[in-house]
C-alpha atoms as a PDB file:
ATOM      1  CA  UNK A   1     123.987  99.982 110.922  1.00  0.00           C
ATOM      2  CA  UNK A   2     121.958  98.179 108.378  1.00  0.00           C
ATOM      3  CA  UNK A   3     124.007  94.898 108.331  1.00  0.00           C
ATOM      4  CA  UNK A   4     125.805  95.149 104.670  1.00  0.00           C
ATOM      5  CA  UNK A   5     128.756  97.161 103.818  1.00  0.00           C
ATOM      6  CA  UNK A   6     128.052 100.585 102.698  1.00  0.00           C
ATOM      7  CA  UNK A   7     130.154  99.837  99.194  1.00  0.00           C
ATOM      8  CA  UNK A   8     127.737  97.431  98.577  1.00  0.00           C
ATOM      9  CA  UNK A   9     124.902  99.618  99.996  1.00  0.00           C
ATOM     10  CA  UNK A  10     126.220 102.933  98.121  1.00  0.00           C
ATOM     11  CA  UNK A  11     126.681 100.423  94.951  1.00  0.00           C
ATOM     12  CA  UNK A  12     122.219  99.767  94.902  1.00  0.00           C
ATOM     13  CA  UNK A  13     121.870 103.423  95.791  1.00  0.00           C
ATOM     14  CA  UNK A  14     123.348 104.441  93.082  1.00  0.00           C
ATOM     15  CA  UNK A  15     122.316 102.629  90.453  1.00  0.00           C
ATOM     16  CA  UNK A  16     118.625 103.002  91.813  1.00  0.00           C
ATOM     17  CA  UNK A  17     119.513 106.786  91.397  1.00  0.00           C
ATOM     18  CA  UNK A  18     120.369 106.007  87.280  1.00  0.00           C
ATOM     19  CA  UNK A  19     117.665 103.883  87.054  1.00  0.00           C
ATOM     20  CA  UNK A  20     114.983 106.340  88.222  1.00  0.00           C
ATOM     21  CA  UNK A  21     116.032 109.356  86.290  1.00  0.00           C
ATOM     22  CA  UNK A  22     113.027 110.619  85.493  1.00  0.00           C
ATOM     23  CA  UNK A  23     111.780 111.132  88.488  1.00  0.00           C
ATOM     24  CA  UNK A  24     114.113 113.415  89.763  1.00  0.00           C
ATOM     25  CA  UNK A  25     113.289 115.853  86.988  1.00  0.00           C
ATOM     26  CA  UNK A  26     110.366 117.172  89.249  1.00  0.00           C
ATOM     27  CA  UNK A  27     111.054 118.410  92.506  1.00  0.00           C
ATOM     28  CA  UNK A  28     109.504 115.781  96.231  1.00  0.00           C
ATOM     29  CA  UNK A  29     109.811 116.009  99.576  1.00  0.00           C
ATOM     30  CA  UNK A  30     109.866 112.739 101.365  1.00  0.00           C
ATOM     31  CA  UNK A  31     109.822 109.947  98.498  1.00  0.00           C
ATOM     32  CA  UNK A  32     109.651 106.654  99.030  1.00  0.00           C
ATOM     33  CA  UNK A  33     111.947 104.893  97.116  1.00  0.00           C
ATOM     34  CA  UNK A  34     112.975 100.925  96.992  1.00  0.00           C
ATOM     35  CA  UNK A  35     116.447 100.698  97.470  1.00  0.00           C
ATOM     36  CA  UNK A  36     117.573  96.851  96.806  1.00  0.00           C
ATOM     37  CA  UNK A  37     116.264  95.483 100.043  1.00  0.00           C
ATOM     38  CA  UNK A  38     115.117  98.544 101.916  1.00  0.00           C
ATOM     39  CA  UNK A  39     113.039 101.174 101.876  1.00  0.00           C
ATOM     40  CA  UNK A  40     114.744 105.023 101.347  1.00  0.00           C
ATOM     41  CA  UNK A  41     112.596 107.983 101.795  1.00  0.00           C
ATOM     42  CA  UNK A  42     114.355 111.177  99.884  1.00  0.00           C
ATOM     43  CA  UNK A  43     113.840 114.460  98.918  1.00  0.00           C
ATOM     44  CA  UNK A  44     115.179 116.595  96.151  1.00  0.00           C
ATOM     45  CA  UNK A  45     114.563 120.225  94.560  1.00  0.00           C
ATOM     46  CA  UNK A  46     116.050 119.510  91.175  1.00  0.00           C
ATOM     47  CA  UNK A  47     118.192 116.917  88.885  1.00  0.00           C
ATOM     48  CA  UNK A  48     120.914 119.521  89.421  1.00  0.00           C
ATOM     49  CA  UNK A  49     120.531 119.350  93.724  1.00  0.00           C
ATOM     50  CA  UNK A  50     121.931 117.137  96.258  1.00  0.00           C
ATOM     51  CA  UNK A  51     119.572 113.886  96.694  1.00  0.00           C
ATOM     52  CA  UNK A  52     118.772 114.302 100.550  1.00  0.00           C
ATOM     53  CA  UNK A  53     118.380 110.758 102.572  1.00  0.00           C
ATOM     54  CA  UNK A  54     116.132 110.712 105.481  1.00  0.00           C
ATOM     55  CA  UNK A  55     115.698 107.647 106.447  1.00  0.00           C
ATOM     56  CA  UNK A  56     116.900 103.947 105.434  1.00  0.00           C
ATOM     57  CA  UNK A  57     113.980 101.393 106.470  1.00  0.00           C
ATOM     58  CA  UNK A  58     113.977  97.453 106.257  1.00  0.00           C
ATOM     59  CA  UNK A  59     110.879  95.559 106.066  1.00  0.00           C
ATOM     60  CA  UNK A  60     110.100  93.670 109.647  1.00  0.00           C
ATOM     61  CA  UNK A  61     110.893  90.260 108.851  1.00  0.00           C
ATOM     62  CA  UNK A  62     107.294  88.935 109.880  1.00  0.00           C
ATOM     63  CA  UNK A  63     105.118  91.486 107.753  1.00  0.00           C
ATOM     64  CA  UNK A  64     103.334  89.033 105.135  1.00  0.00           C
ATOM     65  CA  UNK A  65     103.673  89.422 101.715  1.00  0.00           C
ATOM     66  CA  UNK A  66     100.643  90.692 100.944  1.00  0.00           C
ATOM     67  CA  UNK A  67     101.715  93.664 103.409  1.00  0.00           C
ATOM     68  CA  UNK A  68     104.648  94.596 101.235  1.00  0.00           C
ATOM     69  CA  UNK A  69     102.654  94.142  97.951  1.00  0.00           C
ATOM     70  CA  UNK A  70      99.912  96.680  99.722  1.00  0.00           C
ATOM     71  CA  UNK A  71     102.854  98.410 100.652  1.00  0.00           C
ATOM     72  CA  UNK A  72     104.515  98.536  97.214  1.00  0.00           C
ATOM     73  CA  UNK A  73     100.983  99.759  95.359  1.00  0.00           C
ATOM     74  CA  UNK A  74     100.723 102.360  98.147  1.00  0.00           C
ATOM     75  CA  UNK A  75     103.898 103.856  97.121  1.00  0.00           C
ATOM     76  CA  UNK A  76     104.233 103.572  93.823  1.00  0.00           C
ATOM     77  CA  UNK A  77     100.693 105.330  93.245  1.00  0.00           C
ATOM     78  CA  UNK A  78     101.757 107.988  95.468  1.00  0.00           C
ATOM     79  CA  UNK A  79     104.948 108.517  94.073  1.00  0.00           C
ATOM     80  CA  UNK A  80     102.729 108.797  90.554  1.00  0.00           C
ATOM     81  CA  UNK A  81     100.247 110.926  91.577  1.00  0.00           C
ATOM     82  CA  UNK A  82     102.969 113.329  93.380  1.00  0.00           C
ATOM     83  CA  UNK A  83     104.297 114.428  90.029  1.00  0.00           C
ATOM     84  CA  UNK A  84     100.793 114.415  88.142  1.00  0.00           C
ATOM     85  CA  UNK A  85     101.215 117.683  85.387  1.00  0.00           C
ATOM     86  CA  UNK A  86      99.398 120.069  87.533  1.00  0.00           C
ATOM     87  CA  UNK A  87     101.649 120.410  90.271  1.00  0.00           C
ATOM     88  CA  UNK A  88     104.958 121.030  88.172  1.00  0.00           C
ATOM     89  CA  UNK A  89     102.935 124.252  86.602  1.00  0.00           C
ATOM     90  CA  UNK A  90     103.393 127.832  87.650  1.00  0.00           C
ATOM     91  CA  UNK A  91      99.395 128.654  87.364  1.00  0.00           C
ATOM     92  CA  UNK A  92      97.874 125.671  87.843  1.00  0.00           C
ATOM     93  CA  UNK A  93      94.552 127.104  88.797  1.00  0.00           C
ATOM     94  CA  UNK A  94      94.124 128.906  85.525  1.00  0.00           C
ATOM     95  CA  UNK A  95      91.572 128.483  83.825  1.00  0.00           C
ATOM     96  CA  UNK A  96      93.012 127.185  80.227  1.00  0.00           C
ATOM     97  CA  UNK A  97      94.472 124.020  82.596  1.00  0.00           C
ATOM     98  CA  UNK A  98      91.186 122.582  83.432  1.00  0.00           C
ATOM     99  CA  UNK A  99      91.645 120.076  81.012  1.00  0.00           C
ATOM    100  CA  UNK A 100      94.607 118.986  82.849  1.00  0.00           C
ATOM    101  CA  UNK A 101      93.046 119.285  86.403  1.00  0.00           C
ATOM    102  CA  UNK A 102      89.777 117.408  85.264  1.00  0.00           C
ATOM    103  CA  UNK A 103      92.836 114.558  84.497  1.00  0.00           C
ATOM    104  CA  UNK A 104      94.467 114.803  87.971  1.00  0.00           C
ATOM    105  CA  UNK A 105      90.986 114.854  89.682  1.00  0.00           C
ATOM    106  CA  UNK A 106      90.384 111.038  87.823  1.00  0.00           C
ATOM    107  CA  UNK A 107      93.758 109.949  88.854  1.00  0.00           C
ATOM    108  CA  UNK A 108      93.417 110.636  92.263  1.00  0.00           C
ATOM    109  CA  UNK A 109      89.796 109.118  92.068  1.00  0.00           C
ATOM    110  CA  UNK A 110      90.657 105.915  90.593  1.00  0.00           C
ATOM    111  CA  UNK A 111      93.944 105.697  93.555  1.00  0.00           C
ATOM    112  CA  UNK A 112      91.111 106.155  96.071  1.00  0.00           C
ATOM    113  CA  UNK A 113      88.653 103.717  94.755  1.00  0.00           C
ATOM    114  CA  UNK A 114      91.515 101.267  94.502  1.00  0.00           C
ATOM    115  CA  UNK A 115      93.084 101.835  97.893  1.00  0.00           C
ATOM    116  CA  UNK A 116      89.635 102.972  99.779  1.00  0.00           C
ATOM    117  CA  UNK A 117      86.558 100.759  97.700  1.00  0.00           C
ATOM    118  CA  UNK A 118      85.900  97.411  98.669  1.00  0.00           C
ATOM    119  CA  UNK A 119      86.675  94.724  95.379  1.00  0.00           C
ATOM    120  CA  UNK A 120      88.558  92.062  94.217  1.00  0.00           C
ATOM    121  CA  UNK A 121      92.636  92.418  95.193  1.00  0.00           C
ATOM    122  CA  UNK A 122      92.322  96.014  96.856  1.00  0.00           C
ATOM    123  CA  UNK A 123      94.402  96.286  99.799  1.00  0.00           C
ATOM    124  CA  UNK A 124      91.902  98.230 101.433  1.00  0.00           C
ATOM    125  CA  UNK A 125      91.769  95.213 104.067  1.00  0.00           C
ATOM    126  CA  UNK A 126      95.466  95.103 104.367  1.00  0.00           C
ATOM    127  CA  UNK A 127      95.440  98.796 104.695  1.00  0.00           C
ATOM    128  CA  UNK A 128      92.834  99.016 107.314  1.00  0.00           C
ATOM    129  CA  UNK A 129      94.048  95.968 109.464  1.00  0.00           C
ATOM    130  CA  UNK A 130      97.707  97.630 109.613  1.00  0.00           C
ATOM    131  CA  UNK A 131      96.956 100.718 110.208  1.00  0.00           C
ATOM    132  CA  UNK A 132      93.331 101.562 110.828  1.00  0.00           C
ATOM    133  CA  UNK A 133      92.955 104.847 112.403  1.00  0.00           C
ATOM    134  CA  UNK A 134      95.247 106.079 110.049  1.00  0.00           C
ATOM    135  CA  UNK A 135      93.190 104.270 107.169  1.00  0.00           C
ATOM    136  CA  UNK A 136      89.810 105.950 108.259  1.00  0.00           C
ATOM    137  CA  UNK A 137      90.863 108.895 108.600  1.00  0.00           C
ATOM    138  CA  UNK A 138      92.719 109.091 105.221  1.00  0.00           C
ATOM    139  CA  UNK A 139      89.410 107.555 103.291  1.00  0.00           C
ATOM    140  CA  UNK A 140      87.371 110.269 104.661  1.00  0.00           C
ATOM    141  CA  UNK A 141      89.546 113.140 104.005  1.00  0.00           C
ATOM    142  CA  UNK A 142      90.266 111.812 100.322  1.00  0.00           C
ATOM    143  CA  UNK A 143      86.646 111.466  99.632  1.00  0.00           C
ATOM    144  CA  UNK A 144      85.655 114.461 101.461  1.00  0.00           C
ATOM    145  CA  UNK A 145      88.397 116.263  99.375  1.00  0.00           C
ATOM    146  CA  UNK A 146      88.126 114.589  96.380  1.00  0.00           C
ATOM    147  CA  UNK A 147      83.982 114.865  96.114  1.00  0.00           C
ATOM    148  CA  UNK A 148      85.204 119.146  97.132  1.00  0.00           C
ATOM    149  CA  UNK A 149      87.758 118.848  94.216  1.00  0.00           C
ATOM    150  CA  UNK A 150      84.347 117.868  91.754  1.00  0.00           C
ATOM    151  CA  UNK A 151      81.978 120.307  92.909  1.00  0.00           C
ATOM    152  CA  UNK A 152      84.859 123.058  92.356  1.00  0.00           C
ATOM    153  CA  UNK A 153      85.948 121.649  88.896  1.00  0.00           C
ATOM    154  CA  UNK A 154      81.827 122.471  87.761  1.00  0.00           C
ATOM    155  CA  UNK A 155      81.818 125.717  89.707  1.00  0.00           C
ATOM    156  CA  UNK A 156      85.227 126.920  87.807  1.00  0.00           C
ATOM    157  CA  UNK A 157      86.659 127.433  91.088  1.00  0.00           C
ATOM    158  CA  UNK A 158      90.043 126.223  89.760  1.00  0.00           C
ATOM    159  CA  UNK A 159      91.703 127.775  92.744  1.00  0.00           C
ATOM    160  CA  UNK A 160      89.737 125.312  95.602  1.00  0.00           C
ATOM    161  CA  UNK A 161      89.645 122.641  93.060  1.00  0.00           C
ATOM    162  CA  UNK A 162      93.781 122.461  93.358  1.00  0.00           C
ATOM    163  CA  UNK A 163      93.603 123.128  97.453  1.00  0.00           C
ATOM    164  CA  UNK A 164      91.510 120.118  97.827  1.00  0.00           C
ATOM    165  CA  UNK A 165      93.331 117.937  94.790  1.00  0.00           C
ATOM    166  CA  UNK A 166      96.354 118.802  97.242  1.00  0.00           C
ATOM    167  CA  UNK A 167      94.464 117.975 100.515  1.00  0.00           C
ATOM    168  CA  UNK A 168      93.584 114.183  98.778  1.00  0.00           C
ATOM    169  CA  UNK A 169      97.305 113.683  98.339  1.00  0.00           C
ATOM    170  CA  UNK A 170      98.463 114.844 101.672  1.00  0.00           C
ATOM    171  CA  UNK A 171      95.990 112.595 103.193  1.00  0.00           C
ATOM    172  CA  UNK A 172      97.644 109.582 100.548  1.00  0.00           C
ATOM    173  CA  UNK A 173     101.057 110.154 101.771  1.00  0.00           C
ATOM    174  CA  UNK A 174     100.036 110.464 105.376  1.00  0.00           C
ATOM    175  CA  UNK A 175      98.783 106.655 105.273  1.00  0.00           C
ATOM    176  CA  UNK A 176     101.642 105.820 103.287  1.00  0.00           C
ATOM    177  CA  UNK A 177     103.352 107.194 106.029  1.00  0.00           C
ATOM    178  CA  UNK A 178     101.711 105.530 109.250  1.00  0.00           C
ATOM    179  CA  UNK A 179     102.059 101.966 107.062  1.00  0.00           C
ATOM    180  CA  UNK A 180     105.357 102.225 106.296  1.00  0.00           C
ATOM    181  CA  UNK A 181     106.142 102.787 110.150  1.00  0.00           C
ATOM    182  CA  UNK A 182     104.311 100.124 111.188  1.00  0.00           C
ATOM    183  CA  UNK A 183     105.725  97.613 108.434  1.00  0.00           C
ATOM    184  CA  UNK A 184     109.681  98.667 109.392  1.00  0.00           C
ATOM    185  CA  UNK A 185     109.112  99.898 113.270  1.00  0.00           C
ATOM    186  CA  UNK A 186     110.600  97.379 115.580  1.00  0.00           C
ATOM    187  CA  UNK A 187     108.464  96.015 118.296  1.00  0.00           C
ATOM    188  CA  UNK A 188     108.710  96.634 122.198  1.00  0.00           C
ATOM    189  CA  UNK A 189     108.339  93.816 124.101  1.00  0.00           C
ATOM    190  CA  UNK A 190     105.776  94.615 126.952  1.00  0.00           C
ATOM    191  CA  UNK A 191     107.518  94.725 130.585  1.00  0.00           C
END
């Protein structure tokens, strides 16, 4: 179905799979991964578990580059932010991790102002002329969440603070989501 033969497909898969190690060592649910040419979203529980394939995307041929370099930042700051310390830890709302909450709560601030604040070589405009409703709504969420996340870091209410570090990224992968369908869906042709 994707036009190459699936040796030569399996062959990129797996040595996409060696290559990125590391980042099965922490369990995901619907990663986006590059995969040679395409796009592959996955999800795993464990090094030790099955690698599950959703999808296999392609890039629309007319998407401009600056699209799929948008695209590519999008991702791989997701992908980052998904495994940020926090969420691999049993407690992470106790109190002797605020020191590694007050980290995640920068991380995700810094992926907002670079996806969501106007400046030189954001792809905010990319962003929002792809996919704008899904844009808006994402950059309100992430700050609403994200300026939440603050307030309960100073109030020690480690407990919210991680409910609304998690609300941020949900709202990331969401627009992550509505881009990548619009870079790889195939247009209708009006009847």
């Amino acid at each position: 179905m994707l036009g190459v033969p699936q040796e030569s497909f399996l062959h990129t898969l797996s040595r996409k799979i060696r290559l990125h190690q590391r980042i099965f060592e922490h369990p995901r649910e619907r990663a986006y991964l590059p995969v040679g040419q395409y796009i592959g979203i996955f999800s795993w529980h464990n090094p030790a578990d099955p690698i599950r394939c959703h999808k296999i995307l392609k890039i629309r041929p007319e998407v401009e580059q600056e699209a799929c370099d948008a695209w590519a930042s999008l991702a791989i700051s997701y992908n980052e932010d998904a495994i940020t310390k926090y969420r691999r830890l049993e407690q992470p709302a106790a109190p002797h991790n605020r020191g590694i909450l007050e980290r995640a709560l920068k991380n995700y601030q810094q992926s907002y102002e670079w996806f969501c604040e106007d400046g030189k070589r954001c792809p905010n405009i990319i962003l929002a002329s792809y996919s704008p409703e899904q844009y808006k709504l994402t950059k309100s969420v992430m700050s609403a969440n994200l300026k939440m996340a603050e307030m309960k870091l100073h109030a020690e209410d480690f407990g919210s603070m991680v409910f609304h570090l998690e609300s941020a990224l949900s709202a990331l992968h969401d627009l992550l989501d509505a881009f990548t369908e619009v870079l790889t869906a195939t247009q209708q042709k009006a009847q």
